[in-house]
C-alpha atoms as a PDB file:
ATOM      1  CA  UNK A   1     106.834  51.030  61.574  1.00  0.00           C
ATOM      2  CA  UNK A   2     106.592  48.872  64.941  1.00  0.00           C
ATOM      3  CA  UNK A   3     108.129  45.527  63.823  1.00  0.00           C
ATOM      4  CA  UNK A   4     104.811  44.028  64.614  1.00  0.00           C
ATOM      5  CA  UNK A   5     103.075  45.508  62.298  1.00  0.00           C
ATOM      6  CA  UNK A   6     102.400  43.246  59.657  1.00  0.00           C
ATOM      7  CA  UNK A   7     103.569  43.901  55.599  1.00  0.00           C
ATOM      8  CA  UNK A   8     101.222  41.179  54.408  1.00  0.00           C
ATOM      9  CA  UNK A   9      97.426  41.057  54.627  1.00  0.00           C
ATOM     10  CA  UNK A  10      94.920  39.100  53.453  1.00  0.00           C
ATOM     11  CA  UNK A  11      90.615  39.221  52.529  1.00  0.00           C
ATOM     12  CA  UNK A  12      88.551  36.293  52.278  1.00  0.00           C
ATOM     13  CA  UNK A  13      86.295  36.690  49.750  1.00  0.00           C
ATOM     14  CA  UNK A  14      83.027  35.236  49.302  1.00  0.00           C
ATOM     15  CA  UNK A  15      79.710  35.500  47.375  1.00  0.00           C
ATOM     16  CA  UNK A  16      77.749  36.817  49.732  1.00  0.00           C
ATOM     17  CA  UNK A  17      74.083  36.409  49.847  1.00  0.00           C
ATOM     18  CA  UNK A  18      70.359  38.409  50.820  1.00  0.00           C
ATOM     19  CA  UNK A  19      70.410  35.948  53.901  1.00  0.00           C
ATOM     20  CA  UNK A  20      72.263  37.496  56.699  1.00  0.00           C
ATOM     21  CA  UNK A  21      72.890  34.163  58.002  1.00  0.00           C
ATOM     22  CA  UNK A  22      75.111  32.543  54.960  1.00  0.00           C
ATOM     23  CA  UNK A  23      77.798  34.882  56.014  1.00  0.00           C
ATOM     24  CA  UNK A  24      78.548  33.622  59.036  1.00  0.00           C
ATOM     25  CA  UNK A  25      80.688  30.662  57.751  1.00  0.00           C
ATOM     26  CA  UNK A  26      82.865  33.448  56.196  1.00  0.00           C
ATOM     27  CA  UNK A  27      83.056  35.194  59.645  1.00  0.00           C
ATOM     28  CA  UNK A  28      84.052  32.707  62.030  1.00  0.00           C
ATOM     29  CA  UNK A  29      87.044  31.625  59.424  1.00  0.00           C
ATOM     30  CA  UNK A  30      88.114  35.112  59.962  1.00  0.00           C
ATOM     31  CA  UNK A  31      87.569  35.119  63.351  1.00  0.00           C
ATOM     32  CA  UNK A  32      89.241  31.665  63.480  1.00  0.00           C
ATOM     33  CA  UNK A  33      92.561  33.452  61.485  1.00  0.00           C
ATOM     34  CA  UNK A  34      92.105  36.204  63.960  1.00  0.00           C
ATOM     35  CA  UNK A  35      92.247  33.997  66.471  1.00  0.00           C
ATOM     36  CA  UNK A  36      94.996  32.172  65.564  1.00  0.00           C
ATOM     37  CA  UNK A  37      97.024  35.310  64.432  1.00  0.00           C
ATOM     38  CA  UNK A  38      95.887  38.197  66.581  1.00  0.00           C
ATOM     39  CA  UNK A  39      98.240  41.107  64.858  1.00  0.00           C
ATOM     40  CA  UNK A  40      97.056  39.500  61.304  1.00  0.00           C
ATOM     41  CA  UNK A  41      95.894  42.044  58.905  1.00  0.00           C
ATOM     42  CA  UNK A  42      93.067  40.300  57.575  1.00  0.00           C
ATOM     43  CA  UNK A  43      89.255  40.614  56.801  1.00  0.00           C
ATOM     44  CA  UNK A  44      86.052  39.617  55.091  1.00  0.00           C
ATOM     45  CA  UNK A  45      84.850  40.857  51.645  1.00  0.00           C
ATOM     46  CA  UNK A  46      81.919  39.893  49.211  1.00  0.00           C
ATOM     47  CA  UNK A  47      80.871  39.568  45.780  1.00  0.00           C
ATOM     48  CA  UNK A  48      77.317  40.611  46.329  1.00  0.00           C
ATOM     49  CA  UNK A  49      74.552  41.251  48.934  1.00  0.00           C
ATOM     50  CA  UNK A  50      76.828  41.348  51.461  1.00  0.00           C
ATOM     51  CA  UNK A  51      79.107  44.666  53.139  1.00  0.00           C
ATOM     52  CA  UNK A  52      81.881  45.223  52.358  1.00  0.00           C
ATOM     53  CA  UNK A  53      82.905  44.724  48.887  1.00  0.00           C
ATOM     54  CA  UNK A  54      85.675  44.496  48.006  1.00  0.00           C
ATOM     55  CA  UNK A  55      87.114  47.858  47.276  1.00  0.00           C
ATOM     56  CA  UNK A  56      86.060  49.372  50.502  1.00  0.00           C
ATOM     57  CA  UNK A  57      87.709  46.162  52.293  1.00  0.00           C
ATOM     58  CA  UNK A  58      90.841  46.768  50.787  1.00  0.00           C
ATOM     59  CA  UNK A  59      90.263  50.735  52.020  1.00  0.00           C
ATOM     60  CA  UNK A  60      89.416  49.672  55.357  1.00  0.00           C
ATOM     61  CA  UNK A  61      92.371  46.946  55.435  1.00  0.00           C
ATOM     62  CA  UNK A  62      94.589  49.626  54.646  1.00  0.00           C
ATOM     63  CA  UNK A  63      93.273  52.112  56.753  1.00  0.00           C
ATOM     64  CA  UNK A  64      93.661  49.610  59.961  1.00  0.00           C
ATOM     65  CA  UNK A  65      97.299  48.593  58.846  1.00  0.00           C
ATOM     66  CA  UNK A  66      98.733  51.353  56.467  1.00  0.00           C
ATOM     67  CA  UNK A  67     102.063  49.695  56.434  1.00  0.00           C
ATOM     68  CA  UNK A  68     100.520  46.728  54.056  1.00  0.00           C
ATOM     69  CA  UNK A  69     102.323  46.296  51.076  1.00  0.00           C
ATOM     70  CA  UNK A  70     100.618  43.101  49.602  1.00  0.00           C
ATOM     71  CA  UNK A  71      97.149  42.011  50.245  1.00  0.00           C
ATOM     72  CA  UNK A  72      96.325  38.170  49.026  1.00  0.00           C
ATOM     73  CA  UNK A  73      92.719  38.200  47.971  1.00  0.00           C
ATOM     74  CA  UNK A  74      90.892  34.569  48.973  1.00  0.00           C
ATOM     75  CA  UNK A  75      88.610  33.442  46.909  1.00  0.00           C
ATOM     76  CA  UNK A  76      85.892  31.073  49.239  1.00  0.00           C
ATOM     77  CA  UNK A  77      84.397  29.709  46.082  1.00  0.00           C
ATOM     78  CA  UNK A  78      84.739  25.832  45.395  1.00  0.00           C
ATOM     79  CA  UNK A  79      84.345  26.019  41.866  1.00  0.00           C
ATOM     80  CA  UNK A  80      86.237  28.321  39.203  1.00  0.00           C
ATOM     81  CA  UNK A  81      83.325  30.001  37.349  1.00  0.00           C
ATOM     82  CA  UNK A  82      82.384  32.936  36.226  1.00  0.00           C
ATOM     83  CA  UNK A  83      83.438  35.078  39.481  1.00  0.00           C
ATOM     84  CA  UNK A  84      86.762  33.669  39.827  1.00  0.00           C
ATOM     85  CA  UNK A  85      88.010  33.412  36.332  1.00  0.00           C
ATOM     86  CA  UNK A  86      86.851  36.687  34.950  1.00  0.00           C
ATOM     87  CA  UNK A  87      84.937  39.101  37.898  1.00  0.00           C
ATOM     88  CA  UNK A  88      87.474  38.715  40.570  1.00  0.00           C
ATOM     89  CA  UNK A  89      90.490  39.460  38.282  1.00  0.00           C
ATOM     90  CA  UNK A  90      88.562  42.461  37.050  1.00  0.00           C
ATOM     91  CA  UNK A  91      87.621  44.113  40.443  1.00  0.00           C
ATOM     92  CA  UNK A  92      91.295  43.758  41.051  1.00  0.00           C
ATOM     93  CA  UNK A  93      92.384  45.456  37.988  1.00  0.00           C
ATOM     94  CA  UNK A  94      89.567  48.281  38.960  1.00  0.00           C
ATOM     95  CA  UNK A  95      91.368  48.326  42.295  1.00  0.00           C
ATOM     96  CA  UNK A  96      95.092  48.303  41.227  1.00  0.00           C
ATOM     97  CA  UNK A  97      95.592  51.729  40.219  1.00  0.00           C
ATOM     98  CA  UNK A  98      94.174  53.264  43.877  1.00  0.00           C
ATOM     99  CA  UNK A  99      96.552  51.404  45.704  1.00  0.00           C
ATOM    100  CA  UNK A 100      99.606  51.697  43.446  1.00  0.00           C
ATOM    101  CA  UNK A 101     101.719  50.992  46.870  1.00  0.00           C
ATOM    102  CA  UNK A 102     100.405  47.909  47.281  1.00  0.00           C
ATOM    103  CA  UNK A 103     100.731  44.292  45.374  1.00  0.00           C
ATOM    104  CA  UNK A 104      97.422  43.016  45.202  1.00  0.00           C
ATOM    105  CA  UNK A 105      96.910  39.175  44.218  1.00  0.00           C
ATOM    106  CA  UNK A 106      94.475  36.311  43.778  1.00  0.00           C
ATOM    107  CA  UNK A 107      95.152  33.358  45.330  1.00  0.00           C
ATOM    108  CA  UNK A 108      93.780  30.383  44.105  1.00  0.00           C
ATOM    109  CA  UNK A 109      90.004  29.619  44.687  1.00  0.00           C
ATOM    110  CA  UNK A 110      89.375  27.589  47.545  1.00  0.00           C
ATOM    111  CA  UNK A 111      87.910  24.652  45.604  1.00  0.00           C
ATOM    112  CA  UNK A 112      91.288  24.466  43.694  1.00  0.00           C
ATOM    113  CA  UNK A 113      93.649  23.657  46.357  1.00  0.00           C
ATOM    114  CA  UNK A 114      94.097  19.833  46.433  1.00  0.00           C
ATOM    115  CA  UNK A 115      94.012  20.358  50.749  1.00  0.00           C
ATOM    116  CA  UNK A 116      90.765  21.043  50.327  1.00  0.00           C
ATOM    117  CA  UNK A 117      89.623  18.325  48.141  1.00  0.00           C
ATOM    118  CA  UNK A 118      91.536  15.966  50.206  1.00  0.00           C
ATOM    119  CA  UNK A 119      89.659  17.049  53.482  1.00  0.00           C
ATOM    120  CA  UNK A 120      86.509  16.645  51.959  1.00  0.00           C
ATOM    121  CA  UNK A 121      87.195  13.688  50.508  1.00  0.00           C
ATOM    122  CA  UNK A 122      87.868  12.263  53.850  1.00  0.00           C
ATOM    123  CA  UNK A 123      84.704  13.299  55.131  1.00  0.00           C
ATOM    124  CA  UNK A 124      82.670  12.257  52.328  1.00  0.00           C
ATOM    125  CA  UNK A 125      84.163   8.812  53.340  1.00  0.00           C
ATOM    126  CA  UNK A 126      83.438   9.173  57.300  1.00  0.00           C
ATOM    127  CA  UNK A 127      79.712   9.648  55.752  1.00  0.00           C
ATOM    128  CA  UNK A 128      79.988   6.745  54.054  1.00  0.00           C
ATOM    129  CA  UNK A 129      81.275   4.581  56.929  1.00  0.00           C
ATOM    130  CA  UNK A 130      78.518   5.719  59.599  1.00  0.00           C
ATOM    131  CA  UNK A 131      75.725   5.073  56.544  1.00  0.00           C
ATOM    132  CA  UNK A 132      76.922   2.059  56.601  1.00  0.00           C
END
């Protein structure tokens, strides 16, 4: 394995929707990891409507980077509903077994991490200041 290659990968996963557009916020945060971290094993995966799901993300993850041996899945939700608390966890579970050379694990959803909050709370307040 060229010491390049990367052991860790991760999938942003989001709902997905019939609108071809609504992806697109998904996609340039991967594009903007990419980006950032060009020999990042990392992609884009979705609940519904939306190519790929999960499972054949994880395949094609793999498939790009078979050295992986942990994948972080992303939740892009902001709230901890029905998806992320019992849905996500499941497909995972599904998943496990296929890939029993990998770790596979959910991070927190994106709603959860106090960063987030934080940076929308600040510009919730720079609305506030130019309404004013």
């Amino acid at each position: 394995m060229p010491p390049s290659s990367p052991a860790f990968g991760l999938i942003l996963l989001s709902h997905g929707s019939k609108d071809p557009v609504w992806r697109r916020n998904a996609e340039h945060l991967l594009a903007q990891v990419q980006q950032a971290q060009p020999k990042a094993a990392v992609a884009c995966a979705y609940l519904d409507w939306c190519d790929p799901p999960l499972g054949p993300a994880v395949a094609q993850l793999l498939q790009a980077h078979p050295q992986l041996q942990h994948i972080t899945i992303w939740p892009l939700l902001f709230g901890v509903g029905k998806h992320a608390s019992e849905d996500i966890p499941a497909l995972v579970n599904e998943l496990a077994p296929q890939y029993p050379q990998l770790k596979l694990q959910i991070a927190p959803a994106m709603g959860e991490d106090a960063r987030v909050i934080q940076l929308l709370a600040g510009m919730a307040g720079e609305y506030l200041q130019a309404a004013s």
